[in-house]
N, C-alpha and C. Protein backbone atom coordinates (compact mmCIF):
# COMPACT_ATOMS: atom_id res chain seq x y z
N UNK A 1 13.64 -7.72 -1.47
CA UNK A 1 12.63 -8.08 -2.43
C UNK A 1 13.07 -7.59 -3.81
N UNK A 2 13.00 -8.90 -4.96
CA UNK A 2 13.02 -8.40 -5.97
C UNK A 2 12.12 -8.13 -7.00
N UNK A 3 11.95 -6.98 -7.67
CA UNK A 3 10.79 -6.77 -9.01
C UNK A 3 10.99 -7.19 -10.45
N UNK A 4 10.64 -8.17 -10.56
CA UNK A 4 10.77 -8.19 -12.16
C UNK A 4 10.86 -7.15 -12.88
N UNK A 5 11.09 -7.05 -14.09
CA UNK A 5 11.39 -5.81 -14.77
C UNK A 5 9.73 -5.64 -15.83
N UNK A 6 9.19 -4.78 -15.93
CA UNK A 6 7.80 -4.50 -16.43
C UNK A 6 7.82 -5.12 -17.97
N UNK A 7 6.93 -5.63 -17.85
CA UNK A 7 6.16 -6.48 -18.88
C UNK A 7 5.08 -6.20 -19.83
N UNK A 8 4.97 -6.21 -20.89
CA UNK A 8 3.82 -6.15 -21.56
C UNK A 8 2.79 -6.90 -22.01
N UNK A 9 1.13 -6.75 -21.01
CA UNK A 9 0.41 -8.18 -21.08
C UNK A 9 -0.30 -7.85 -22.14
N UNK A 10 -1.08 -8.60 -22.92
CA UNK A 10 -2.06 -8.20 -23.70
C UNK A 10 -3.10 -7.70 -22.79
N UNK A 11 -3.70 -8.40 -21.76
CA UNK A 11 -4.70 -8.08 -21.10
C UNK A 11 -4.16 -8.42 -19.74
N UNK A 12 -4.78 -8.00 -18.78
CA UNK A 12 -4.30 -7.85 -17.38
C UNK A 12 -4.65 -9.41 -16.10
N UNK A 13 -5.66 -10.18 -16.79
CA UNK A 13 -5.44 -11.48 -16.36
C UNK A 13 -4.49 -12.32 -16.72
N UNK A 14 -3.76 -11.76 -17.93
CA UNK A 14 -2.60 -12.55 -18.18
C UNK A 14 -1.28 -12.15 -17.01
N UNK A 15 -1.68 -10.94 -16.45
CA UNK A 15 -0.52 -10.45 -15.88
C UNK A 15 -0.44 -11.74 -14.49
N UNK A 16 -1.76 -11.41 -14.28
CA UNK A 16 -2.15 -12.59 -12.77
C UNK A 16 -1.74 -13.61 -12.46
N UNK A 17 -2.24 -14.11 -13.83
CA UNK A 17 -1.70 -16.17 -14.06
C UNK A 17 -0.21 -15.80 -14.37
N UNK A 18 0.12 -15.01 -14.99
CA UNK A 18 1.86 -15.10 -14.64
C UNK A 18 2.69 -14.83 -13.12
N UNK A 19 1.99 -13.94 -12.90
CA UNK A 19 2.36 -13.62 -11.44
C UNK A 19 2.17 -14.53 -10.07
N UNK A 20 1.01 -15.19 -10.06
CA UNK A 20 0.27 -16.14 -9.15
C UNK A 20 -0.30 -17.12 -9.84
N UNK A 21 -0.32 -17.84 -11.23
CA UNK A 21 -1.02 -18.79 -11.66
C UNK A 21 0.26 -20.11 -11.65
N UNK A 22 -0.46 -21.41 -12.25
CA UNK A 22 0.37 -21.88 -11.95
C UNK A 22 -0.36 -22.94 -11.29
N UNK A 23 0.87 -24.38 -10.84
CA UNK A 23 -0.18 -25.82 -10.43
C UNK A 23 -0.09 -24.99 -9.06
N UNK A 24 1.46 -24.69 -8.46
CA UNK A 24 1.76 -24.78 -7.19
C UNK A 24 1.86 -23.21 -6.32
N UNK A 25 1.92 -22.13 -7.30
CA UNK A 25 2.13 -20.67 -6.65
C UNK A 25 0.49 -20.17 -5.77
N UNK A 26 -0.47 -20.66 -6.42
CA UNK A 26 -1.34 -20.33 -6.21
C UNK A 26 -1.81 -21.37 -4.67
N UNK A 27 -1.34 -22.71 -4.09
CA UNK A 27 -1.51 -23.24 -2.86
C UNK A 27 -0.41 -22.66 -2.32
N UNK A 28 1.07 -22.30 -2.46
CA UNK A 28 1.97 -21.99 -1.97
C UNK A 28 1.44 -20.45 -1.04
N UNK A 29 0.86 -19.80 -1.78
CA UNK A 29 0.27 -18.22 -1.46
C UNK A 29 -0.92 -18.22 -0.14
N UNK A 30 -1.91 -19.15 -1.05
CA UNK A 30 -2.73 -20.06 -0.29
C UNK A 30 -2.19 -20.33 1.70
N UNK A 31 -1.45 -21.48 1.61
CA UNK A 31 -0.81 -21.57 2.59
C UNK A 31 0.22 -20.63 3.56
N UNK A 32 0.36 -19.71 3.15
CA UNK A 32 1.35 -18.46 3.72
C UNK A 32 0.45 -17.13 4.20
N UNK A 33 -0.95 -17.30 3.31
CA UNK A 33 -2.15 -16.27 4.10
C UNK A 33 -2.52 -16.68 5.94
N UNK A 34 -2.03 -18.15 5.91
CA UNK A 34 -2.75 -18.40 7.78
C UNK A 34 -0.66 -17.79 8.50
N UNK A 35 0.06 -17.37 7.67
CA UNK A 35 1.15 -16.59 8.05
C UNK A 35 2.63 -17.42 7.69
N UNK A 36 3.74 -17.30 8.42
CA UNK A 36 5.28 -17.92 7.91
C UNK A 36 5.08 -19.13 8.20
N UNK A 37 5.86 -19.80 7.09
CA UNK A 37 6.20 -20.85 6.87
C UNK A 37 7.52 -21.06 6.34
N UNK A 38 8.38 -22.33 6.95
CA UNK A 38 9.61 -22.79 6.60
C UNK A 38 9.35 -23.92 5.24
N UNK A 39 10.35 -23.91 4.38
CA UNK A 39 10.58 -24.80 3.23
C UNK A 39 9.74 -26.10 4.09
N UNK A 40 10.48 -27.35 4.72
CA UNK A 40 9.69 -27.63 4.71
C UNK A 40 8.17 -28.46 5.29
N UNK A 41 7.99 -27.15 5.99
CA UNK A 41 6.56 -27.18 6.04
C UNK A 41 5.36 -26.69 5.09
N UNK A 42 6.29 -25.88 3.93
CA UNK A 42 5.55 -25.69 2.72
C UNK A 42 5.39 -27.24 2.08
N UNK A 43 6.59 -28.19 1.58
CA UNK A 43 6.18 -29.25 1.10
C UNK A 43 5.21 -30.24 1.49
N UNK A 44 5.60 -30.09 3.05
CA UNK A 44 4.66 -31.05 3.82
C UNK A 44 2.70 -30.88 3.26
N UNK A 45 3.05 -29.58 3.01
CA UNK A 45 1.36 -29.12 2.76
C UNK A 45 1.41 -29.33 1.49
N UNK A 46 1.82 -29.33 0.70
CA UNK A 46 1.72 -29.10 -0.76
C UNK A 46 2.01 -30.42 -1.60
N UNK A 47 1.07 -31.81 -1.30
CA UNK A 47 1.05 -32.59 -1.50
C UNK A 47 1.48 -33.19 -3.06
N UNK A 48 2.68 -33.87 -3.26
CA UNK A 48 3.00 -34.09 -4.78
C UNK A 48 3.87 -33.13 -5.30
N UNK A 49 4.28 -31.95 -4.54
CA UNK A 49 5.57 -30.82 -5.26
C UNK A 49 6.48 -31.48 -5.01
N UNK A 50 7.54 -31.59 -5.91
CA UNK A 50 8.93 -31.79 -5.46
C UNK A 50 9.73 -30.85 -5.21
N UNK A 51 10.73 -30.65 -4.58
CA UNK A 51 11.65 -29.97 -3.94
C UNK A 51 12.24 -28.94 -4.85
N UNK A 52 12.72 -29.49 -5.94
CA UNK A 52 12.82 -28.14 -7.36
C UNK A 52 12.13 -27.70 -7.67
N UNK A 53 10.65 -28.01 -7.87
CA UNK A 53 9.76 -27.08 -8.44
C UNK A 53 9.60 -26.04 -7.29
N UNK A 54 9.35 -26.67 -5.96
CA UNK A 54 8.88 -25.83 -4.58
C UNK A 54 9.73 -24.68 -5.01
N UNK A 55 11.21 -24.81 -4.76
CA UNK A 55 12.53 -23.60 -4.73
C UNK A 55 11.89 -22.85 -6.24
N UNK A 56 11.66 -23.60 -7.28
CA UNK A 56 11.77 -22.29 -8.90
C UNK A 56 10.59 -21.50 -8.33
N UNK A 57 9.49 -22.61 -7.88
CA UNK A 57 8.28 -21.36 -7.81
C UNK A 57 8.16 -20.44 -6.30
N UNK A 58 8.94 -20.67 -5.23
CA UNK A 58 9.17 -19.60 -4.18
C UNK A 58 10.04 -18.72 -4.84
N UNK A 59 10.93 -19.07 -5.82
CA UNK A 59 11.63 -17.84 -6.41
C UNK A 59 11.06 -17.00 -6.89
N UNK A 60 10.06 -17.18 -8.17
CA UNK A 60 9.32 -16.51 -8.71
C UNK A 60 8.63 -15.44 -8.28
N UNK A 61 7.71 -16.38 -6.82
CA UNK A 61 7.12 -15.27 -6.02
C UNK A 61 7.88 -14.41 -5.51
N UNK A 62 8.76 -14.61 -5.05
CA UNK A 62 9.83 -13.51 -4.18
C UNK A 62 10.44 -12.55 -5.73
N UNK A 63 10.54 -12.92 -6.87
CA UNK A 63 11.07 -12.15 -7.89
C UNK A 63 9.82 -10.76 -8.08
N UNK A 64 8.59 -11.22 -8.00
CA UNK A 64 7.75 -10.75 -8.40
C UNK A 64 6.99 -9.55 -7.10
N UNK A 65 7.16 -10.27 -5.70
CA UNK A 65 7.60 -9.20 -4.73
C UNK A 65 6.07 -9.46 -3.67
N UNK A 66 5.78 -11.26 -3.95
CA UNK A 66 4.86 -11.71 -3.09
C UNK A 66 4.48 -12.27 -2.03
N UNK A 67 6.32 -13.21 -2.18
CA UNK A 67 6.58 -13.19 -0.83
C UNK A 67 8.10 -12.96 -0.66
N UNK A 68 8.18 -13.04 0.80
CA UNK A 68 9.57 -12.19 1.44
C UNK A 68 10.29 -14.02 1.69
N UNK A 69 11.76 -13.77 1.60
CA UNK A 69 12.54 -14.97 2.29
C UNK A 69 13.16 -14.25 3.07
N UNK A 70 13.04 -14.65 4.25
CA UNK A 70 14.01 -14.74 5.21
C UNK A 70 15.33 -15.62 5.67
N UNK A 71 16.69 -15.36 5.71
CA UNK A 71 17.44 -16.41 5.87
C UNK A 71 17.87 -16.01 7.72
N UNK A 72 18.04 -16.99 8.06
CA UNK A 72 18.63 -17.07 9.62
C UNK A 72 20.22 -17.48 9.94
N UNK A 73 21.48 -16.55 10.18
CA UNK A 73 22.39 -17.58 10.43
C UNK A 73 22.74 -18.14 11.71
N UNK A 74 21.88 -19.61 11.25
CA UNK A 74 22.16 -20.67 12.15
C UNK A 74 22.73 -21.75 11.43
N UNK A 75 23.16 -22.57 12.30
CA UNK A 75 23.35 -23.77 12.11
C UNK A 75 22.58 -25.30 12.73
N UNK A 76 21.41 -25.61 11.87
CA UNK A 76 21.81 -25.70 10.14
C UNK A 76 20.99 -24.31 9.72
N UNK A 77 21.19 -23.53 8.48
CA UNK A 77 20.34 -22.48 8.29
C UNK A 77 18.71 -22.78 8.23
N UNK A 78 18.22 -21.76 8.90
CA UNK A 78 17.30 -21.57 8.87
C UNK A 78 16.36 -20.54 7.67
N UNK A 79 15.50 -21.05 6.50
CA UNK A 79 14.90 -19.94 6.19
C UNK A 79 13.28 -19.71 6.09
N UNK A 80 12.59 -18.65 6.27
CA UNK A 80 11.07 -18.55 6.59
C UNK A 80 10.73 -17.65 4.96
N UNK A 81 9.38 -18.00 4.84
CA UNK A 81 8.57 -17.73 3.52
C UNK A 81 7.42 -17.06 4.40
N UNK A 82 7.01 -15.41 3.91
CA UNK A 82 6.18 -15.08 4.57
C UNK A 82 5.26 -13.91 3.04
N UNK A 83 4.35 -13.86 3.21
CA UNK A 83 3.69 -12.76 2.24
C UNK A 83 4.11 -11.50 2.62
N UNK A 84 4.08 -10.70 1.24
CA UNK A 84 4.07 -9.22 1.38
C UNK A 84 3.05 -8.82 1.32
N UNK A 85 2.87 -7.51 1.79
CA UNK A 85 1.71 -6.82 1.51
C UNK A 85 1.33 -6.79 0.04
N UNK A 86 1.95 -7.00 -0.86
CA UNK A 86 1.37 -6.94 -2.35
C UNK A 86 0.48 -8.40 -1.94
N UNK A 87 1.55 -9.38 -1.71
CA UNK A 87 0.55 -11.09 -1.41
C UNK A 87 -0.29 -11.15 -0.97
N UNK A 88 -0.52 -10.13 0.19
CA UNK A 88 -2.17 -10.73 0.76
C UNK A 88 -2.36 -10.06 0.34
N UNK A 89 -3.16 -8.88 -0.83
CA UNK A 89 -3.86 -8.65 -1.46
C UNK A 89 -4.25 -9.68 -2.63
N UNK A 90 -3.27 -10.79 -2.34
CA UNK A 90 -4.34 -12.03 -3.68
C UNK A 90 -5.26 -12.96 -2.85
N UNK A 91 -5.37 -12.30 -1.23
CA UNK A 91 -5.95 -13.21 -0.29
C UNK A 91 -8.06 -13.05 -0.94
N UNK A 92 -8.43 -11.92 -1.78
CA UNK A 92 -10.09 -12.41 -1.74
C UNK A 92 -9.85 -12.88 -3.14
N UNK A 93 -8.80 -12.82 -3.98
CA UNK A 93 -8.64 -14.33 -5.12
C UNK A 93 -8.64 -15.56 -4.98
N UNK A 94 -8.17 -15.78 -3.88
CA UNK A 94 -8.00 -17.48 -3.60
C UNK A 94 -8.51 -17.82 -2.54
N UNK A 95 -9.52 -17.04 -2.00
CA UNK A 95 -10.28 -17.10 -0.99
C UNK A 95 -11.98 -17.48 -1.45
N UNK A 96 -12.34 -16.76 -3.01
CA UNK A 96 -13.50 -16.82 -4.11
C UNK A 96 -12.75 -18.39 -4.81
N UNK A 97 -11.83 -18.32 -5.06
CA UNK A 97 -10.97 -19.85 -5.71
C UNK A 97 -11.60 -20.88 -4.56
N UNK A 98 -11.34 -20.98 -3.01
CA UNK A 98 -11.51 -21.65 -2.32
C UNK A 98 -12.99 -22.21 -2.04
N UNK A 99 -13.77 -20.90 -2.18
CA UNK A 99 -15.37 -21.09 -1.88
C UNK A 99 -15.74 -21.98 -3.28
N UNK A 100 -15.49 -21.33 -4.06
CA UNK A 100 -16.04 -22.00 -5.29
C UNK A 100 -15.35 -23.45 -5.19
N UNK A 101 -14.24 -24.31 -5.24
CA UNK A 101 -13.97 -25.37 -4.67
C UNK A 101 -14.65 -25.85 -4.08
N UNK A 102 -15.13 -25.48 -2.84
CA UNK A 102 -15.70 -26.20 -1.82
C UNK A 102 -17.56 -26.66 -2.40
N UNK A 103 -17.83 -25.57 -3.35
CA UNK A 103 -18.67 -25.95 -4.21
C UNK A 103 -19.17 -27.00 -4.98
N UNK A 104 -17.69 -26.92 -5.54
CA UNK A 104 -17.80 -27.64 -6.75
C UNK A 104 -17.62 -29.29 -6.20
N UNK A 105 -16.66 -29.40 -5.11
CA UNK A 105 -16.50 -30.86 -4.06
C UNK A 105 -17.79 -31.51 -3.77
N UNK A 106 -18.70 -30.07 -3.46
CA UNK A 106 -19.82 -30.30 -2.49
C UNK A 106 -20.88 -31.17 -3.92
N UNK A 107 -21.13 -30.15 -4.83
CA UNK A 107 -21.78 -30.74 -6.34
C UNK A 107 -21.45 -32.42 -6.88
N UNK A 108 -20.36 -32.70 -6.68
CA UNK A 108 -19.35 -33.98 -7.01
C UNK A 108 -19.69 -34.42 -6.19
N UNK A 109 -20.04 -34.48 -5.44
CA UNK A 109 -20.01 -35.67 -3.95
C UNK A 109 -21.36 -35.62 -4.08
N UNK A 110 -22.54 -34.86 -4.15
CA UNK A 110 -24.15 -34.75 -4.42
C UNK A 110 -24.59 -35.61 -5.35
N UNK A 111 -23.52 -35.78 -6.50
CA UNK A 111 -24.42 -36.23 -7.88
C UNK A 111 -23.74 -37.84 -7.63
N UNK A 112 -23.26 -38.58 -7.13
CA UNK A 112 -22.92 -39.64 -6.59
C UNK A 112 -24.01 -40.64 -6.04
């Protein structure tokens, strides 16, 4: 695992949305709380990522120390994407993200 090197936020939600914000870090995280996942079965879920963005933003997370890569040597290689213990601690963020969603779906589909 790697740590970015310390940063100076103005305020500490900026630290967040850098760390976990984002179109795709925040379903990527999302999807790795029900446990490991391979590349791609991350895309498969993550409807509309393309394949470069998937790799910059699993990097990120793994730079930042949220989730772990695993490589396997096989043939063909195998590698798994799993959370760290820092990651599931963003599990009651995107868990309040999720409820409120399901909200806001529920409101949108009401006023119809």
């Amino acid at each position: 695992m790697r740590i970015q090197k310390e940063q100076n936020y103005r305020c500490t939600v900026e630290a967040t949305i850098t760390v976990a914000g984002g179109r795709w870090k925040p379903l990527i995280i999302y999807y790795l709380l029900s446990g490991t996942k391979r590349f791609g079965e991350l895309r498969k879920l993550i409807d509309g990522v393309t394949q470069r963005s998937l790799t910059l933003q699993l990097r990120e997370l793994e730079t930042h120390g949220i989730i772990s890569r695993e490589i396997f040597a096989e043939v063909p290689p195998r590698v798994e994407y799993s959370l760290t213990e820092s990651g599931f601690t963003l599990a009651p963020v995107l868990n309040t993200m999720k409820a409120w969603g399901d909200a806001y779906v529920s409101r949108q589909r009401g006023e119809r």
